[in-house]
C-alpha atoms as a PDB file:
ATOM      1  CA  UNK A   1     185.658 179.113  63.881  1.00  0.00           C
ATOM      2  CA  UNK A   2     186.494 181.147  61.043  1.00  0.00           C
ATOM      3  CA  UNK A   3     186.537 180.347  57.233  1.00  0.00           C
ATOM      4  CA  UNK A   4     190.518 180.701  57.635  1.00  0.00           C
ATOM      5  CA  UNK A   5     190.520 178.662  60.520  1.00  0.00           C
ATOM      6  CA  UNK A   6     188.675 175.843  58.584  1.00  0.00           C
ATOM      7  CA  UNK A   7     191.354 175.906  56.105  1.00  0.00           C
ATOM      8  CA  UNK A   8     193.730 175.664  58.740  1.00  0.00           C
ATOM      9  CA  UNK A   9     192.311 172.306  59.458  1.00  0.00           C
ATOM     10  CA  UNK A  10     192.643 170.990  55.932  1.00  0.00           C
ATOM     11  CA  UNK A  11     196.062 171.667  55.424  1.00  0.00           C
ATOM     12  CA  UNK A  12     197.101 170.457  58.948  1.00  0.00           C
ATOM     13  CA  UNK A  13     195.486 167.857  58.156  1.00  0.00           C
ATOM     14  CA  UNK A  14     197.722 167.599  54.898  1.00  0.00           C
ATOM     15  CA  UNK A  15     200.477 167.979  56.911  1.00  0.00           C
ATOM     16  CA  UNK A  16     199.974 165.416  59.094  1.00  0.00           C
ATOM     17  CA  UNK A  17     198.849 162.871  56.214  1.00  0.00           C
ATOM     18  CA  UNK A  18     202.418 163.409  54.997  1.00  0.00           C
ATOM     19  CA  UNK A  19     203.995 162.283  57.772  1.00  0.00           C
ATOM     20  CA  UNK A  20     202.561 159.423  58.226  1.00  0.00           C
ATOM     21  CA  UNK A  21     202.386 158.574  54.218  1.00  0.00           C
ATOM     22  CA  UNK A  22     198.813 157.010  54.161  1.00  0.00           C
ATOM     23  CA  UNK A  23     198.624 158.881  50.592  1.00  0.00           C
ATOM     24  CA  UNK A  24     199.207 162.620  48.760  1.00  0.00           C
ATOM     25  CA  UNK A  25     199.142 165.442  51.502  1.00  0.00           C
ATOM     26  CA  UNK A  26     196.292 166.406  51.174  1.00  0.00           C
ATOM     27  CA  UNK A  27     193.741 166.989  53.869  1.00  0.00           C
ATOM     28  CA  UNK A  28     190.216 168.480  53.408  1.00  0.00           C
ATOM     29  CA  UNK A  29     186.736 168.939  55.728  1.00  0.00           C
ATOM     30  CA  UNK A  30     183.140 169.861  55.365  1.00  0.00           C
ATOM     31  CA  UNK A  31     181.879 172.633  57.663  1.00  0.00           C
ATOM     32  CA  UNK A  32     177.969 172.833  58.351  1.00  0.00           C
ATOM     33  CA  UNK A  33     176.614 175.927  60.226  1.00  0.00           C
ATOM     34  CA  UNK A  34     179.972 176.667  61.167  1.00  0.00           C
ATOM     35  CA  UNK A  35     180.745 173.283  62.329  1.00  0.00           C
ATOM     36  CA  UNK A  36     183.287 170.457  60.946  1.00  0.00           C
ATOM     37  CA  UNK A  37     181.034 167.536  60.087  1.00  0.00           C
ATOM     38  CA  UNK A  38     183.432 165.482  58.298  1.00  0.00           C
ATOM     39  CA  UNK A  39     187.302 165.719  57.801  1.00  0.00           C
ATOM     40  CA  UNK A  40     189.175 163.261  55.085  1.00  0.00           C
ATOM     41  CA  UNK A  41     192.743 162.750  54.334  1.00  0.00           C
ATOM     42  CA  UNK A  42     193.990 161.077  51.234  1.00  0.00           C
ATOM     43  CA  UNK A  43     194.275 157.667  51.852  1.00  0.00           C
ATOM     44  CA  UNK A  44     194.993 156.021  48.624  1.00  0.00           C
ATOM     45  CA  UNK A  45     197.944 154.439  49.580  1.00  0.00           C
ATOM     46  CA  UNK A  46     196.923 153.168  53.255  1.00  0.00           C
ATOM     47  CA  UNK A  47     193.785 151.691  52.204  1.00  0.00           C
ATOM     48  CA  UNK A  48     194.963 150.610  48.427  1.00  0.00           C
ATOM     49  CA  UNK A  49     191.994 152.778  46.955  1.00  0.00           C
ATOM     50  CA  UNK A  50     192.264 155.177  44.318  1.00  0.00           C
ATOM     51  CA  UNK A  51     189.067 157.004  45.527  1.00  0.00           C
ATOM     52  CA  UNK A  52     190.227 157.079  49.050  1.00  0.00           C
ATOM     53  CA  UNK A  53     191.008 161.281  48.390  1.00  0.00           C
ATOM     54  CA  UNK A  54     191.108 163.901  51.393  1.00  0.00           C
ATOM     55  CA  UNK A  55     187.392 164.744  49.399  1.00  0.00           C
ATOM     56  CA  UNK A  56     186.040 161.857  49.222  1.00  0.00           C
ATOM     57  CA  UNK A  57     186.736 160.903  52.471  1.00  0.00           C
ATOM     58  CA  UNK A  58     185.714 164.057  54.397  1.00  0.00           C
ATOM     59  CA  UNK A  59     182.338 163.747  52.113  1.00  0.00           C
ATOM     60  CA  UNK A  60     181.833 160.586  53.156  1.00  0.00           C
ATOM     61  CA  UNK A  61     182.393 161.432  56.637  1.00  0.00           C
ATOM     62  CA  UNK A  62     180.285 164.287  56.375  1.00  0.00           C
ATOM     63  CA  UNK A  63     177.085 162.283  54.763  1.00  0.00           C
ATOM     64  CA  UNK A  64     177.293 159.771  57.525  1.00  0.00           C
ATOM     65  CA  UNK A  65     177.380 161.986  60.479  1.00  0.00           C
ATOM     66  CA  UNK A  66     174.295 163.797  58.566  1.00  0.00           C
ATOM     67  CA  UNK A  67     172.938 160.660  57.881  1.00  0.00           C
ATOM     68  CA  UNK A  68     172.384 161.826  54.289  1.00  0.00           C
ATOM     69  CA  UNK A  69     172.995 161.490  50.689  1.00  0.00           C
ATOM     70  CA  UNK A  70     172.713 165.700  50.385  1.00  0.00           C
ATOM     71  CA  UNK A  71     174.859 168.184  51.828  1.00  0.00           C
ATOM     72  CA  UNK A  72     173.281 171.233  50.194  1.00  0.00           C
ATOM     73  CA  UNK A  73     174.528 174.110  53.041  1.00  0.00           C
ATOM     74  CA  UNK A  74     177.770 172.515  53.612  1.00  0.00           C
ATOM     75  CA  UNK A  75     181.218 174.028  52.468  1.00  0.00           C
ATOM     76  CA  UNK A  76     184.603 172.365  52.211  1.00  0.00           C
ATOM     77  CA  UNK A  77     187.592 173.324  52.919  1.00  0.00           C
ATOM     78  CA  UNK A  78     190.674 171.557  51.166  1.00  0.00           C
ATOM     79  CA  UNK A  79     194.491 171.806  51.086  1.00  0.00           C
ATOM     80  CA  UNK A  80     194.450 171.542  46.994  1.00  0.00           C
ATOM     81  CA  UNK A  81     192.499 172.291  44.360  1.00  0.00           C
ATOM     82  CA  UNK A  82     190.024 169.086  43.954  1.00  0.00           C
ATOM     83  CA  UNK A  83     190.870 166.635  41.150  1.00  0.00           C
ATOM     84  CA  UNK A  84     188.167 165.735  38.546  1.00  0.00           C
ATOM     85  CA  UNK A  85     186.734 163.076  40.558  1.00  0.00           C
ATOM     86  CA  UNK A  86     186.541 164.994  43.625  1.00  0.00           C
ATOM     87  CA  UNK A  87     184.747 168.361  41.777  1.00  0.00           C
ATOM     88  CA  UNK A  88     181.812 165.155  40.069  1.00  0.00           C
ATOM     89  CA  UNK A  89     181.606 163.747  43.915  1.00  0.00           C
ATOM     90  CA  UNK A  90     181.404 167.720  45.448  1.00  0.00           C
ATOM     91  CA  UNK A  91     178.749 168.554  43.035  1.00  0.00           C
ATOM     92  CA  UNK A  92     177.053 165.260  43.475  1.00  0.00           C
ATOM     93  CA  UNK A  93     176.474 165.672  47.208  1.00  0.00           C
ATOM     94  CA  UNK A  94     175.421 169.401  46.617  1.00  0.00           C
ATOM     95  CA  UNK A  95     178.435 171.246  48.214  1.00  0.00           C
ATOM     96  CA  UNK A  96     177.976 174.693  46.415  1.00  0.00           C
ATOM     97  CA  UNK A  97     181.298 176.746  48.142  1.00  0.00           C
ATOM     98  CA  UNK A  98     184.918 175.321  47.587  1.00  0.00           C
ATOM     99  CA  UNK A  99     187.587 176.703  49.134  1.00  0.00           C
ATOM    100  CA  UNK A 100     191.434 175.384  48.146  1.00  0.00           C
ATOM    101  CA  UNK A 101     194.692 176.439  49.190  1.00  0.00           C
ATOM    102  CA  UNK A 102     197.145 175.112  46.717  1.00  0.00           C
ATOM    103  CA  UNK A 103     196.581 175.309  43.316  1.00  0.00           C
ATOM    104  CA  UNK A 104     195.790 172.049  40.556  1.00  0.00           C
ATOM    105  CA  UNK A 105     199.190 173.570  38.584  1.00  0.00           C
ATOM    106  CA  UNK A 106     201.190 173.059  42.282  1.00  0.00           C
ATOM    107  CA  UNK A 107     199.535 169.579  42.680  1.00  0.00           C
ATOM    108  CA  UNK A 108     201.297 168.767  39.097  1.00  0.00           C
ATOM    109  CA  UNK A 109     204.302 170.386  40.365  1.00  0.00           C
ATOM    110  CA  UNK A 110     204.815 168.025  43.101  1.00  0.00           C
ATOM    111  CA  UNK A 111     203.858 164.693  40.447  1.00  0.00           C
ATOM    112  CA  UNK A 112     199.967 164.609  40.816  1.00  0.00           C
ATOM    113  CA  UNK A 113     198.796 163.851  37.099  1.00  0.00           C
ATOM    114  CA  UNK A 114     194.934 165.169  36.721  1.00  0.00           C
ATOM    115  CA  UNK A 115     195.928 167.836  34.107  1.00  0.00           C
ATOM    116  CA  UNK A 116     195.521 165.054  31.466  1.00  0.00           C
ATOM    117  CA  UNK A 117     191.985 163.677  32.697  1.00  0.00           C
ATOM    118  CA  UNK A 118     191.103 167.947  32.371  1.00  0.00           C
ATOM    119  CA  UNK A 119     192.517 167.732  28.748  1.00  0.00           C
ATOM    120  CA  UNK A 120     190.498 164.453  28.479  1.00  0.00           C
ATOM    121  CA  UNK A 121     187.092 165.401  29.158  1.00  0.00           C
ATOM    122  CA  UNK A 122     187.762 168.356  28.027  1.00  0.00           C
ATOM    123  CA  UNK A 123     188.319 166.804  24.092  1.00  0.00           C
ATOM    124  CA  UNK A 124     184.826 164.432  25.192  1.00  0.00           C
ATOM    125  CA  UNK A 125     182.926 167.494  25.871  1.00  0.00           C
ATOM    126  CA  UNK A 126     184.145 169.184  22.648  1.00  0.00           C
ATOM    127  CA  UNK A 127     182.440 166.257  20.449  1.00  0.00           C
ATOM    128  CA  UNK A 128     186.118 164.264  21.083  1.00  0.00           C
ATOM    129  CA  UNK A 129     186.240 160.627  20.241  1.00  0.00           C
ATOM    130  CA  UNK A 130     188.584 160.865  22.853  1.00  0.00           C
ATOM    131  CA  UNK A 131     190.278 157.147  23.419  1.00  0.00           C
ATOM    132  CA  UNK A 132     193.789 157.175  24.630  1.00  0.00           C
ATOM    133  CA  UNK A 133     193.621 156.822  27.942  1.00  0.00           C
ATOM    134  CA  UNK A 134     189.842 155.517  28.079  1.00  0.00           C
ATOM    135  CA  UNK A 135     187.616 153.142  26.176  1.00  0.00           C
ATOM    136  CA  UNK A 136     184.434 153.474  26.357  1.00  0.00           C
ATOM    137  CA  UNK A 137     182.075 150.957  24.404  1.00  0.00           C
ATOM    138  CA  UNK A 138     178.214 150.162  24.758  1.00  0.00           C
ATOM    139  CA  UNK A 139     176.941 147.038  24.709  1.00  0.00           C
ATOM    140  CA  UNK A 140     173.684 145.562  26.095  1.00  0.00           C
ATOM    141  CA  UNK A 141     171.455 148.310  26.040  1.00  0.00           C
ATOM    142  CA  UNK A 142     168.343 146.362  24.996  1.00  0.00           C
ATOM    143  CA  UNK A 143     168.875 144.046  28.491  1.00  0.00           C
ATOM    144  CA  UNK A 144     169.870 147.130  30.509  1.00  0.00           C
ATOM    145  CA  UNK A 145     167.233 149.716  29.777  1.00  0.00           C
ATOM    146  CA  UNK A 146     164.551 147.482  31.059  1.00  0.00           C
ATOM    147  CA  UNK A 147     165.637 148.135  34.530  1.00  0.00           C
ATOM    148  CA  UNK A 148     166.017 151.827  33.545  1.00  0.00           C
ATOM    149  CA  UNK A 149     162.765 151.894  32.412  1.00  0.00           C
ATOM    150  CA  UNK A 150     161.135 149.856  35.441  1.00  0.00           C
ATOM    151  CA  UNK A 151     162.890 152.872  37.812  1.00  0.00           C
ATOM    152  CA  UNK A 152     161.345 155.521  35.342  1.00  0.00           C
ATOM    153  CA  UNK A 153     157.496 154.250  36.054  1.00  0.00           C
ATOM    154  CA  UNK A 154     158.473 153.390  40.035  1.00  0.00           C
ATOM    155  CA  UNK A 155     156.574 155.253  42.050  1.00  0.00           C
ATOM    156  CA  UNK A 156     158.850 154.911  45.369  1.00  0.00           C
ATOM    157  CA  UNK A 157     162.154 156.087  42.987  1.00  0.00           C
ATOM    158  CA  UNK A 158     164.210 158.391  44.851  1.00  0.00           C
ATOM    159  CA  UNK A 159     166.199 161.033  41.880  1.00  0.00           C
ATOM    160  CA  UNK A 160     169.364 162.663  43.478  1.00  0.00           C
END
């Protein structure tokens, strides 16, 4: 297949998660050495789970067919421009290529609302005390570093 081709399968596979309303449409896969090894539609409604996007679901796909925690050499192909949680779990698993058919300013033209987490860790990583839509508070650092520090001197740790 193609790289066009590929695409072709994420945004059927939009188009198919619309008609059956299991969430957004939005449909997305990870190809491997030319191969699909993982395809995800957005299932937040279907499965009540608000990490259940087209992304998410094609990585998780993709990591179990693998059998790994690493997809470094895959690409994905997806029907929208990923949300901020989708780009932190892409870059988590090592997916270096992206390619999107509709844009994040046609996802918020249809009623998807990630522009405001952008503008939110965008004010956080501007030294923000950003706390409108977020609190964030420490508290038990002194109990929870000891297991942090236990990992640190482990020899059998495993760092992804």
């Amino acid at each position: 297949m193609k790289k066009n081709e590929f695409m072709d399968v994420a945004i059927d596979l939009s188009d198919d998660n619309f008609t059956k309303n299991y969430g957004g449409p939005f449909g997305a896969c990870v190809v491997k050495d030319g191969e699909i090894v993982g395809k995800g539609i957005n299932r937040v409604i279907k499965d009540q789970d608000p990490t259940a996007h087209a992304e998410i679901v094609a990585i998780r796909k993709a990591c179990k067919k693998l059998e790994t925690h690493d997809l470094s050499g895959c690409e994905l192909y997806t029907s929208c421009y990923p949300c901020p949680m989708c780009l932190s779990a892409i870059i988590w698993s090592n997916i270096k290529t992206v390619y999107y058919g509709n844009t994040k300013e046609d996802a918020d033209d249809i009623g998807f609302r990630d522009d405001f987490i952008y503008e939110y860790i965008d004010k956080l990583a501007n030294g923000g005390k950003e706390n409108s839509i977020l609190k964030l508070s420490s508290m038990n650092r002194d109990d929870a570093i000891k297991v942090f520090e236990q990992y640190k001197n482990s020899k059998d740790k495993i760092v992804y």
